[in-house]
C-alpha atoms as a PDB file:
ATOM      1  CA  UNK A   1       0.000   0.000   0.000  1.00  0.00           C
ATOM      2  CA  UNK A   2       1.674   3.445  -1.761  1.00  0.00           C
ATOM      3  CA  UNK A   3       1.226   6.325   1.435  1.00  0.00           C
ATOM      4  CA  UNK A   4       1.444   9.584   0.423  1.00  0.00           C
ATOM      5  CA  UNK A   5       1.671  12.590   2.997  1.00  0.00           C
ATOM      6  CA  UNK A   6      -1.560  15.740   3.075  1.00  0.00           C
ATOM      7  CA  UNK A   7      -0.597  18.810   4.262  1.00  0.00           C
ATOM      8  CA  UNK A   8      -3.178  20.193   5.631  1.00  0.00           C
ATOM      9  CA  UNK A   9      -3.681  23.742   7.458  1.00  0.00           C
ATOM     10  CA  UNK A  10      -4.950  23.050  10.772  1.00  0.00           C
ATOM     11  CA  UNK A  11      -6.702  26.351  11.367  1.00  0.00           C
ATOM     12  CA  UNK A  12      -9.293  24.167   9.849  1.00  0.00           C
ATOM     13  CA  UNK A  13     -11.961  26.272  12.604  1.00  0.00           C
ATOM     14  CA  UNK A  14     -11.477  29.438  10.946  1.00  0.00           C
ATOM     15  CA  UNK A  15     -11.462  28.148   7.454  1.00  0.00           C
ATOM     16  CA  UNK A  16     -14.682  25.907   7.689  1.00  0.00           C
ATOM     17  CA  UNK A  17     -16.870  28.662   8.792  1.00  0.00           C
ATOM     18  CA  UNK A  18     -16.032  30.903   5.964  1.00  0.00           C
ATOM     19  CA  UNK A  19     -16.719  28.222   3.577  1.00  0.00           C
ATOM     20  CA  UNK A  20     -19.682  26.809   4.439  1.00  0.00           C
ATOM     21  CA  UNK A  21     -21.367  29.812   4.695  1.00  0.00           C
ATOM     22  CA  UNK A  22     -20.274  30.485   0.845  1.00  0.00           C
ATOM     23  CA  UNK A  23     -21.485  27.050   0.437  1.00  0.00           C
ATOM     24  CA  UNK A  24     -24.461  27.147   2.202  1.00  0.00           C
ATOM     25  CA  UNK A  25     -26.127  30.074  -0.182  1.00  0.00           C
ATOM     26  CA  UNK A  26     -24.762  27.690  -3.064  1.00  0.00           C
ATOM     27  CA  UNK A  27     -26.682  24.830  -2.258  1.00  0.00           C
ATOM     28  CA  UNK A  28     -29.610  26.577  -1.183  1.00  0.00           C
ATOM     29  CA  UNK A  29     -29.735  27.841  -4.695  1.00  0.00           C
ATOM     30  CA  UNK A  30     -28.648  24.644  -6.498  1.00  0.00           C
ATOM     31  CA  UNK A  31     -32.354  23.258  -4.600  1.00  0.00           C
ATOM     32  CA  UNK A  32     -34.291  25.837  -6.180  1.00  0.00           C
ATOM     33  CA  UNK A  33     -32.615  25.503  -9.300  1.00  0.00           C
ATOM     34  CA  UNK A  34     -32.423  21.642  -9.091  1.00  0.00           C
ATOM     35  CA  UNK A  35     -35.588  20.434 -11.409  1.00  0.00           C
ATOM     36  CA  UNK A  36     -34.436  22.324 -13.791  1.00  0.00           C
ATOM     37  CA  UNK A  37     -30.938  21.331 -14.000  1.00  0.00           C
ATOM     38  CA  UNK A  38     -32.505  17.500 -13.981  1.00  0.00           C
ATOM     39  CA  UNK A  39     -34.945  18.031 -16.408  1.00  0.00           C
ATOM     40  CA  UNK A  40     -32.357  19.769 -18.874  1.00  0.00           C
ATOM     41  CA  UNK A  41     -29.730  16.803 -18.586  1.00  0.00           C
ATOM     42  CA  UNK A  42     -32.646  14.299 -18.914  1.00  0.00           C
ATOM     43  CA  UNK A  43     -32.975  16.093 -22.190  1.00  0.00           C
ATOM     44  CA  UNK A  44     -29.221  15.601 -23.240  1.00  0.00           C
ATOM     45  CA  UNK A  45     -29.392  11.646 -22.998  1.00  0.00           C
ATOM     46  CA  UNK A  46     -33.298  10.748 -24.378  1.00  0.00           C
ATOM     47  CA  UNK A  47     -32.258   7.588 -26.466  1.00  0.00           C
ATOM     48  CA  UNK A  48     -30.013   6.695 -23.585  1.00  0.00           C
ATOM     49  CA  UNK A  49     -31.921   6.767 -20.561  1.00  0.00           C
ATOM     50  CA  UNK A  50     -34.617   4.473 -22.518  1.00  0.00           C
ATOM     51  CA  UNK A  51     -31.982   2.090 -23.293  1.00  0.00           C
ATOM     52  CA  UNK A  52     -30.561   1.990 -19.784  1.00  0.00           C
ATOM     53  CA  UNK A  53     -31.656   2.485 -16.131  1.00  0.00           C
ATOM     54  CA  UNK A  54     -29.525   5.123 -14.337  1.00  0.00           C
ATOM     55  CA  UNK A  55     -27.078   3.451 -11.855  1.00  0.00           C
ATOM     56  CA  UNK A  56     -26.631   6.074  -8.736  1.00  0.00           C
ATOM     57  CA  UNK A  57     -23.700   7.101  -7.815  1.00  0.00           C
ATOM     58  CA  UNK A  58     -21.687   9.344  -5.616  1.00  0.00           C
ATOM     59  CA  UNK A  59     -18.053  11.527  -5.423  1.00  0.00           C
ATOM     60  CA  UNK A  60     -16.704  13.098  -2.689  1.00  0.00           C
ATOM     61  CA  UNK A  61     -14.754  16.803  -3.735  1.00  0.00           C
ATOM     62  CA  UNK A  62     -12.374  16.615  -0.590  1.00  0.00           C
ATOM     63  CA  UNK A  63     -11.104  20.634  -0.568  1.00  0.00           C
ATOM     64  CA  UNK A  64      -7.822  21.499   1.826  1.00  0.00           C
ATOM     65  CA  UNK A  65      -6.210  25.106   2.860  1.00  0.00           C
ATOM     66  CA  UNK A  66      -2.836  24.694   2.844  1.00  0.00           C
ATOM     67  CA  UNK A  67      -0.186  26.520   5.011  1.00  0.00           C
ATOM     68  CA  UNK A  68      -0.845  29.799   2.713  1.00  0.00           C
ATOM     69  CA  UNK A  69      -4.577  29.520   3.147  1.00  0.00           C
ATOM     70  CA  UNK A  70      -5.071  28.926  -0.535  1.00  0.00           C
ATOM     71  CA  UNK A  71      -7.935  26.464  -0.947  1.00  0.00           C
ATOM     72  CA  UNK A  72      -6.842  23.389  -2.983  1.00  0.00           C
ATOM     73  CA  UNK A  73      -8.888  20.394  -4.075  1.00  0.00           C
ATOM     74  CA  UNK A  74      -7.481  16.777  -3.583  1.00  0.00           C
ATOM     75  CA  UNK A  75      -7.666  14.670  -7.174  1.00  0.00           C
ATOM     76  CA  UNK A  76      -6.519  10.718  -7.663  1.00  0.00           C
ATOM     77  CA  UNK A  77      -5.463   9.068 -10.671  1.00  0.00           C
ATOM     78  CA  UNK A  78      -7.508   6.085 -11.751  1.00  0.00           C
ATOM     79  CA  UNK A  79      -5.932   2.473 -12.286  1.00  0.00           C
ATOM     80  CA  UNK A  80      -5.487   1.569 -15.784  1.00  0.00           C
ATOM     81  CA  UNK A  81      -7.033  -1.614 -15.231  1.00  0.00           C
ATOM     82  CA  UNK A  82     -10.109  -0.684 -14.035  1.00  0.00           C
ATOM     83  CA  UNK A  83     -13.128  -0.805 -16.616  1.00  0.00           C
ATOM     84  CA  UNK A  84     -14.619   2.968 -15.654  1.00  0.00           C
ATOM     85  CA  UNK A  85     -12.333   6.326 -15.959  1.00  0.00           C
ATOM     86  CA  UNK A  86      -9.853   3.712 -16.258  1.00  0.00           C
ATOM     87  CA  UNK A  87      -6.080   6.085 -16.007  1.00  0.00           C
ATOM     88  CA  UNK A  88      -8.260   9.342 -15.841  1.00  0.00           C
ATOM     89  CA  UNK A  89      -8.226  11.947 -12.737  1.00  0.00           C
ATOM     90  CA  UNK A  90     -10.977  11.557 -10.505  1.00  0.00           C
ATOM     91  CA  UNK A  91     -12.013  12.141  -6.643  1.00  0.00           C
ATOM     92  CA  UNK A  92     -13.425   9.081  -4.793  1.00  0.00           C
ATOM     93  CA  UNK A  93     -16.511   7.715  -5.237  1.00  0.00           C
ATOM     94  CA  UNK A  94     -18.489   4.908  -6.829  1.00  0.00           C
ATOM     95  CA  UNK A  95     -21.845   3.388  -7.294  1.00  0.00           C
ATOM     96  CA  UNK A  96     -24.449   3.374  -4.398  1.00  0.00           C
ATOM     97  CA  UNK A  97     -25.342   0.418  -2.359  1.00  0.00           C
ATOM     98  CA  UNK A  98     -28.828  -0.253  -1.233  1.00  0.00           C
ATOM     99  CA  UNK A  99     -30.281   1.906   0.935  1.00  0.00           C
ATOM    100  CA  UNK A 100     -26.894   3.978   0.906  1.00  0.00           C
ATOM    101  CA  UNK A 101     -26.997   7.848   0.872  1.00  0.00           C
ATOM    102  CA  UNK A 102     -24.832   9.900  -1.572  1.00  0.00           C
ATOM    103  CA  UNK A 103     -22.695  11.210   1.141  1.00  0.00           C
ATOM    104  CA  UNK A 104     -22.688   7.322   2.918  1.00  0.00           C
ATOM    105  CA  UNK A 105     -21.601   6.427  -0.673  1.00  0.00           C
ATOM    106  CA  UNK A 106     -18.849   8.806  -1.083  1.00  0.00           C
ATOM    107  CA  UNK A 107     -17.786   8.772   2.775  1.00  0.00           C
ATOM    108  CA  UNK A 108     -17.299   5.025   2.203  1.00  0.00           C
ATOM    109  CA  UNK A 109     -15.567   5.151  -1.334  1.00  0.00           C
ATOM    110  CA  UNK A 110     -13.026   7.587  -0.131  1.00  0.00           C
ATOM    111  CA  UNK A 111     -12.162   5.675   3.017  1.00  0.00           C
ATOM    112  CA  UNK A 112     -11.497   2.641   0.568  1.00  0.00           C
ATOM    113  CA  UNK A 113      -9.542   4.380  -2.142  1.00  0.00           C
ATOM    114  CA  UNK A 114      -7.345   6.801   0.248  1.00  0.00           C
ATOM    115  CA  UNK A 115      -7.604   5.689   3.842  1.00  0.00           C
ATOM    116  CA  UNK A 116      -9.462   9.054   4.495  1.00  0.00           C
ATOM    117  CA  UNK A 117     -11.621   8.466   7.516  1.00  0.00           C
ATOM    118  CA  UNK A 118     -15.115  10.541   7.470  1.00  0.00           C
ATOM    119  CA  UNK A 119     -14.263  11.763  10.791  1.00  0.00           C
ATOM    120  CA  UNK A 120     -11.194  13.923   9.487  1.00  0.00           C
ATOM    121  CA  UNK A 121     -13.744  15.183   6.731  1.00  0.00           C
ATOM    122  CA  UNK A 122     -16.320  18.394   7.081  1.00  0.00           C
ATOM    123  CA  UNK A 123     -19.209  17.761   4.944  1.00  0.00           C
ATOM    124  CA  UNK A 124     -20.314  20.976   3.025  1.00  0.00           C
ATOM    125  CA  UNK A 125     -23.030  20.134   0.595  1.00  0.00           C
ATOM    126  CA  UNK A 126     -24.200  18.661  -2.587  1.00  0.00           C
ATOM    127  CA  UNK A 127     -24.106  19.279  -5.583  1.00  0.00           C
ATOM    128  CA  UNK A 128     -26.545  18.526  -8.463  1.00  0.00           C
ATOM    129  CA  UNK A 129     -26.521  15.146  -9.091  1.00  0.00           C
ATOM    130  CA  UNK A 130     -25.041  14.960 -13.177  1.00  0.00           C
ATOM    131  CA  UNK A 131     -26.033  12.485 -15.596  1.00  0.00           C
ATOM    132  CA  UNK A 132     -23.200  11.007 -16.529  1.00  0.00           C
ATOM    133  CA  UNK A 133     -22.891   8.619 -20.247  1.00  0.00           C
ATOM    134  CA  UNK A 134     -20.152   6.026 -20.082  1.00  0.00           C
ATOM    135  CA  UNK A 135     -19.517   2.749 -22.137  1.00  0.00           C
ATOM    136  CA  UNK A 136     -23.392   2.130 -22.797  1.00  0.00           C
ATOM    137  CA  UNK A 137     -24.694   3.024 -19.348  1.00  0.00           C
ATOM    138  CA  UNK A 138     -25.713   6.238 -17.670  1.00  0.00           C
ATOM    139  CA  UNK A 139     -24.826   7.171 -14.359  1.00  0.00           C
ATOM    140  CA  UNK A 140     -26.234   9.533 -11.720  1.00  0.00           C
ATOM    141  CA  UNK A 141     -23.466  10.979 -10.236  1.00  0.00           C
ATOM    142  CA  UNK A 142     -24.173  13.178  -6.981  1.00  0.00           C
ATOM    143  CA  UNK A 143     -20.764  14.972  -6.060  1.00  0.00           C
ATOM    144  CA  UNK A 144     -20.538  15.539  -2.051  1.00  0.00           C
ATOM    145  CA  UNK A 145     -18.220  18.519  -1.165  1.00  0.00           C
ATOM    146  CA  UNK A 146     -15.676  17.989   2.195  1.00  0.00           C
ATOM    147  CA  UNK A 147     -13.241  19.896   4.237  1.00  0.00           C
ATOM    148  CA  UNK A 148     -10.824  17.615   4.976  1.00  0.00           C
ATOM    149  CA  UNK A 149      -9.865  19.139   8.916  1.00  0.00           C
ATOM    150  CA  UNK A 150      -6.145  18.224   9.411  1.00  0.00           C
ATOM    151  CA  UNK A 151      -2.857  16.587   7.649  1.00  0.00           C
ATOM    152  CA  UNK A 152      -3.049  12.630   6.904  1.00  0.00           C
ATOM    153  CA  UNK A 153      -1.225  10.136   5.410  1.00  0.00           C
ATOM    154  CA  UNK A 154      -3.176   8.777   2.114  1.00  0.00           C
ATOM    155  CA  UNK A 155      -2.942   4.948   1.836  1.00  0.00           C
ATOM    156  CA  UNK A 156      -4.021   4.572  -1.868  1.00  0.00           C
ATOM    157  CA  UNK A 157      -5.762   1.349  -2.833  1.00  0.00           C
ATOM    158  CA  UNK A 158      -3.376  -0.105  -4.957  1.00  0.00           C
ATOM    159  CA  UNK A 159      -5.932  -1.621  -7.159  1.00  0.00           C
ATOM    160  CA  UNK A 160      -8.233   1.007  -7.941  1.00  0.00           C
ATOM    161  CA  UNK A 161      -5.580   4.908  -7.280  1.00  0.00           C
ATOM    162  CA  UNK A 162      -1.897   4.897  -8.827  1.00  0.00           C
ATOM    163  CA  UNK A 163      -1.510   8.555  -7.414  1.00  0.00           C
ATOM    164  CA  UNK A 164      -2.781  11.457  -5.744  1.00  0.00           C
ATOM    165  CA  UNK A 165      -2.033  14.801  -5.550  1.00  0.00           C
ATOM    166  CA  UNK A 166      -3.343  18.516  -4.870  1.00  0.00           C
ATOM    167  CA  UNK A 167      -5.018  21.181  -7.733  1.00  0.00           C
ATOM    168  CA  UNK A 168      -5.472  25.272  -6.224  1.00  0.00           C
ATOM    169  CA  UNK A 169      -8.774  25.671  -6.589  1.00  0.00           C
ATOM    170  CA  UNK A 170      -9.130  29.012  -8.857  1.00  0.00           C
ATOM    171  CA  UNK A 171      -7.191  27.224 -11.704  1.00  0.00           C
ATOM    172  CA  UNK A 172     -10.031  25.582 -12.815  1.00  0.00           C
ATOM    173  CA  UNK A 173     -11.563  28.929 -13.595  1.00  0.00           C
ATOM    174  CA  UNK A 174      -8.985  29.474 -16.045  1.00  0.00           C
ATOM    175  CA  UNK A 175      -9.067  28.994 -20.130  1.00  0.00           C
ATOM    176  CA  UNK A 176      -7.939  25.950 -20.503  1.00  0.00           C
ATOM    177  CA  UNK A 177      -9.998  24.674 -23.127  1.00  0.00           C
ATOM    178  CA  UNK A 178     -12.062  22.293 -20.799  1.00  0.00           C
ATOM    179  CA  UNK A 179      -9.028  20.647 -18.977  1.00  0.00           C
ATOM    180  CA  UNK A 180      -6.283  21.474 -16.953  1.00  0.00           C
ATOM    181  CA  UNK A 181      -2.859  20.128 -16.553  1.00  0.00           C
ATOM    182  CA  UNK A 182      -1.594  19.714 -13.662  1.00  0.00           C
ATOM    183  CA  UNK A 183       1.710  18.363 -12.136  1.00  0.00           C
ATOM    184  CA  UNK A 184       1.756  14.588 -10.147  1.00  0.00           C
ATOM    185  CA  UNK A 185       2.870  15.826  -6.527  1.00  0.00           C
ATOM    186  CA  UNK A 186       2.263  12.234  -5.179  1.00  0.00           C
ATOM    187  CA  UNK A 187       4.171   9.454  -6.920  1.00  0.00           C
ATOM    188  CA  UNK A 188       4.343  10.312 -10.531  1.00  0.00           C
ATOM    189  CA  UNK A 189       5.875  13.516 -10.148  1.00  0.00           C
ATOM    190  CA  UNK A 190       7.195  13.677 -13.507  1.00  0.00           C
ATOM    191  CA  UNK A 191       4.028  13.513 -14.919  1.00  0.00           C
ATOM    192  CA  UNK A 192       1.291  15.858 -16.284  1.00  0.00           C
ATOM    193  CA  UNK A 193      -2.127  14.507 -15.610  1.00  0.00           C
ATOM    194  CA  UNK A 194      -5.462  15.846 -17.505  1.00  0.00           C
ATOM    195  CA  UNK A 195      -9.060  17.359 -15.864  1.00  0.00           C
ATOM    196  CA  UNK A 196     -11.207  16.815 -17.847  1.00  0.00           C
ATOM    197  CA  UNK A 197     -15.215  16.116 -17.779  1.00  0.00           C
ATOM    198  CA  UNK A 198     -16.977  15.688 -15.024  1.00  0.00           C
ATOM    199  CA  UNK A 199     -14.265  16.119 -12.541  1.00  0.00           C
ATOM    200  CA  UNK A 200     -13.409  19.296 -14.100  1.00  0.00           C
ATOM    201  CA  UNK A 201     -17.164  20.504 -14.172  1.00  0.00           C
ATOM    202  CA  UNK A 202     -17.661  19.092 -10.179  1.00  0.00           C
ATOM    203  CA  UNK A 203     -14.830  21.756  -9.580  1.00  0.00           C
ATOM    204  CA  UNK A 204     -15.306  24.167 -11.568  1.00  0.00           C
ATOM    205  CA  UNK A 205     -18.834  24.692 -10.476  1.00  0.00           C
ATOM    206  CA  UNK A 206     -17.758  24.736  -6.905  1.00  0.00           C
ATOM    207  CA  UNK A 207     -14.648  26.934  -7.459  1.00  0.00           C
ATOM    208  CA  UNK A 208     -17.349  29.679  -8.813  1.00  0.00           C
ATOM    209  CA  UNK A 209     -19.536  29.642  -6.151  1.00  0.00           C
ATOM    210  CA  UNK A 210     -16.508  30.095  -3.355  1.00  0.00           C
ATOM    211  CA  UNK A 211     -14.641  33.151  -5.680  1.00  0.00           C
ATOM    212  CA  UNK A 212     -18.034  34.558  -6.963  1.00  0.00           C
ATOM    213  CA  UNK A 213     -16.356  33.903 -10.537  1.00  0.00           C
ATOM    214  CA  UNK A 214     -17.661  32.834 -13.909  1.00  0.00           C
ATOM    215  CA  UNK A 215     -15.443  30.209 -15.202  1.00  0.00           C
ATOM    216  CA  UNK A 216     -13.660  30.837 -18.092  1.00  0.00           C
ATOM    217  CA  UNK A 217     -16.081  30.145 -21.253  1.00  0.00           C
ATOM    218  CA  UNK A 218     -13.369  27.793 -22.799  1.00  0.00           C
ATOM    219  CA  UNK A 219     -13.875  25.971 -19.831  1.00  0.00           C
ATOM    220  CA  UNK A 220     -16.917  24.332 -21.776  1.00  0.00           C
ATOM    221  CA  UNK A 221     -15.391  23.681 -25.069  1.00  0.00           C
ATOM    222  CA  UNK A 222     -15.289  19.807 -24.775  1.00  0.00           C
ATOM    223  CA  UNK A 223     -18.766  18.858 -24.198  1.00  0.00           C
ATOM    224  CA  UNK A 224     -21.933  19.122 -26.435  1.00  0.00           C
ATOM    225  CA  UNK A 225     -23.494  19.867 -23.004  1.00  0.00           C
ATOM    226  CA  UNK A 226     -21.932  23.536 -22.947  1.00  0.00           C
ATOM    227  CA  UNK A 227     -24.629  25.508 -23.187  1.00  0.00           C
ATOM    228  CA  UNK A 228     -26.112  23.581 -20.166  1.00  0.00           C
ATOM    229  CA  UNK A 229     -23.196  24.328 -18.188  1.00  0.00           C
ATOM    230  CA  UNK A 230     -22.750  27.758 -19.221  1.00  0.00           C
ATOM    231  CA  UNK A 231     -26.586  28.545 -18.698  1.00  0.00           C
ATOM    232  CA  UNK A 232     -26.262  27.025 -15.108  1.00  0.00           C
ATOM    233  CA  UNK A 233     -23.644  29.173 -14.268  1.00  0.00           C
ATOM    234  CA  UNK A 234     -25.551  32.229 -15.473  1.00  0.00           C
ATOM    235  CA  UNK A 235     -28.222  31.256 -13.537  1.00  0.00           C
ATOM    236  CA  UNK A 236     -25.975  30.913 -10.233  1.00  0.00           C
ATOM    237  CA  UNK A 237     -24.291  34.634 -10.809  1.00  0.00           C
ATOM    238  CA  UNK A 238     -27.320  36.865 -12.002  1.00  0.00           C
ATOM    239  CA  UNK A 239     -29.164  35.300  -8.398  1.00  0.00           C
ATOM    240  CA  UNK A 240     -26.385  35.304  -5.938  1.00  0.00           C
ATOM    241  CA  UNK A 241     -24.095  38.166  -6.719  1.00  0.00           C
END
């Protein structure tokens, strides 16, 4: 088992108030807006969703201050043998057992893939759960934003996380044509990994809401969902700023 050392600030008191209050107005107004978010993604994937029944499923966003107080967001690297996101950059999560909550889901998920117990993690919100196409089946995805409270030691699941490493947060506001390269910091620090998708969206939509800050518009250049995305975040700005 690979362990790689978090810093985290541990001012985490200071830090977690501040946040969730910026968070709190977010997902009060992700609620209101949430029907129509749904009914616009349901939209997207017609054909699909009559093909396939949705398979729920849940992320958890863990976000860190480090020593500087900049807010970062912690991102894994996906095994290449798995048969989902296989290789790609992700946050933990995976498909909902019966009777399981999102944030059970996600709590659970990131315990097994980075030995980060739920009691070292703030839970913030949720997001808008994302419909989510992927080698013939369509997934619900429901991403659960943390605080993680203090510095660990990450024991990555050596069968489902080759590395892990740390993004600062307002990056992903940036042009950067839907992705964002970023540096290994874990294991593979020689390496540039890609954001891209819906981990780059999960971010980027929370990264707006804490800097009051439309993403950059080539932010949504990779999908054929971009006007969604774009009208979404619209919609957050024009009602909470």
């Amino acid at each position: 088992m690979k362990l790689v050392h978090i810093q985290v600030n541990s001012d985490v008191n200071f830090h977690k108030d501040m946040i969730k209050e910026k968070f709190k107005n977010w997902s009060t107004t992700l609620q209101q807006h949430y029907q129509e978010i749904y009914n616009s993604q349901i939209k997207l994937l017609p054909e699909k969703l009559n093909q396939s029944q949705p398979i729920s499923s849940a992320i958890l966003v863990p976000l860190l201050f480090n020593q500087y107080n900049d807010l970062y967001v912690l991102a894994t690297v996906r095994h290449n043998s798995l048969s989902l996101f296989e290789g790609e950059v992700c946050m933990p999560g995976g498909k909902c057992e019966d009777s399981e909550t999102p944030k059970e889901t996600a709590l659970r998920e990131t315990l097994e893939e980075i030995g980060l117990h739920q009691d070292n993690i703030e839970i913030l919100c949720e997001g808008p759960s994302i419909f989510y196409y992927r080698n013939g089946k369509v997934y619900v995805v429901c991403p659960v934003y943390g605080l993680i409270k203090k510095s660990f030691y990450a024991a990555l699941s050596k069968n489902e996380v080759i590395d892990i490493f740390t993004v600062n947060f307002s990056r992903v506001l940036e042009g950067y044509e839907g992705s964002l390269g970023v540096p290994g910091c874990g294991i593979l620090t020689n390496k540039t990994f890609r954001i891209i998708g819906l981990s780059h969206f999960v971010i980027a939509i929370a990264a707006s809401a804490y800097y009051r800050k439309m993403p950059h518009k080539k932010c949504f250049s990779y999908t054929n969902k971009s006007r969604f995305f774009t009208d979404f975040f619209e919609y957050y700005m024009i009602h909470k700023l």
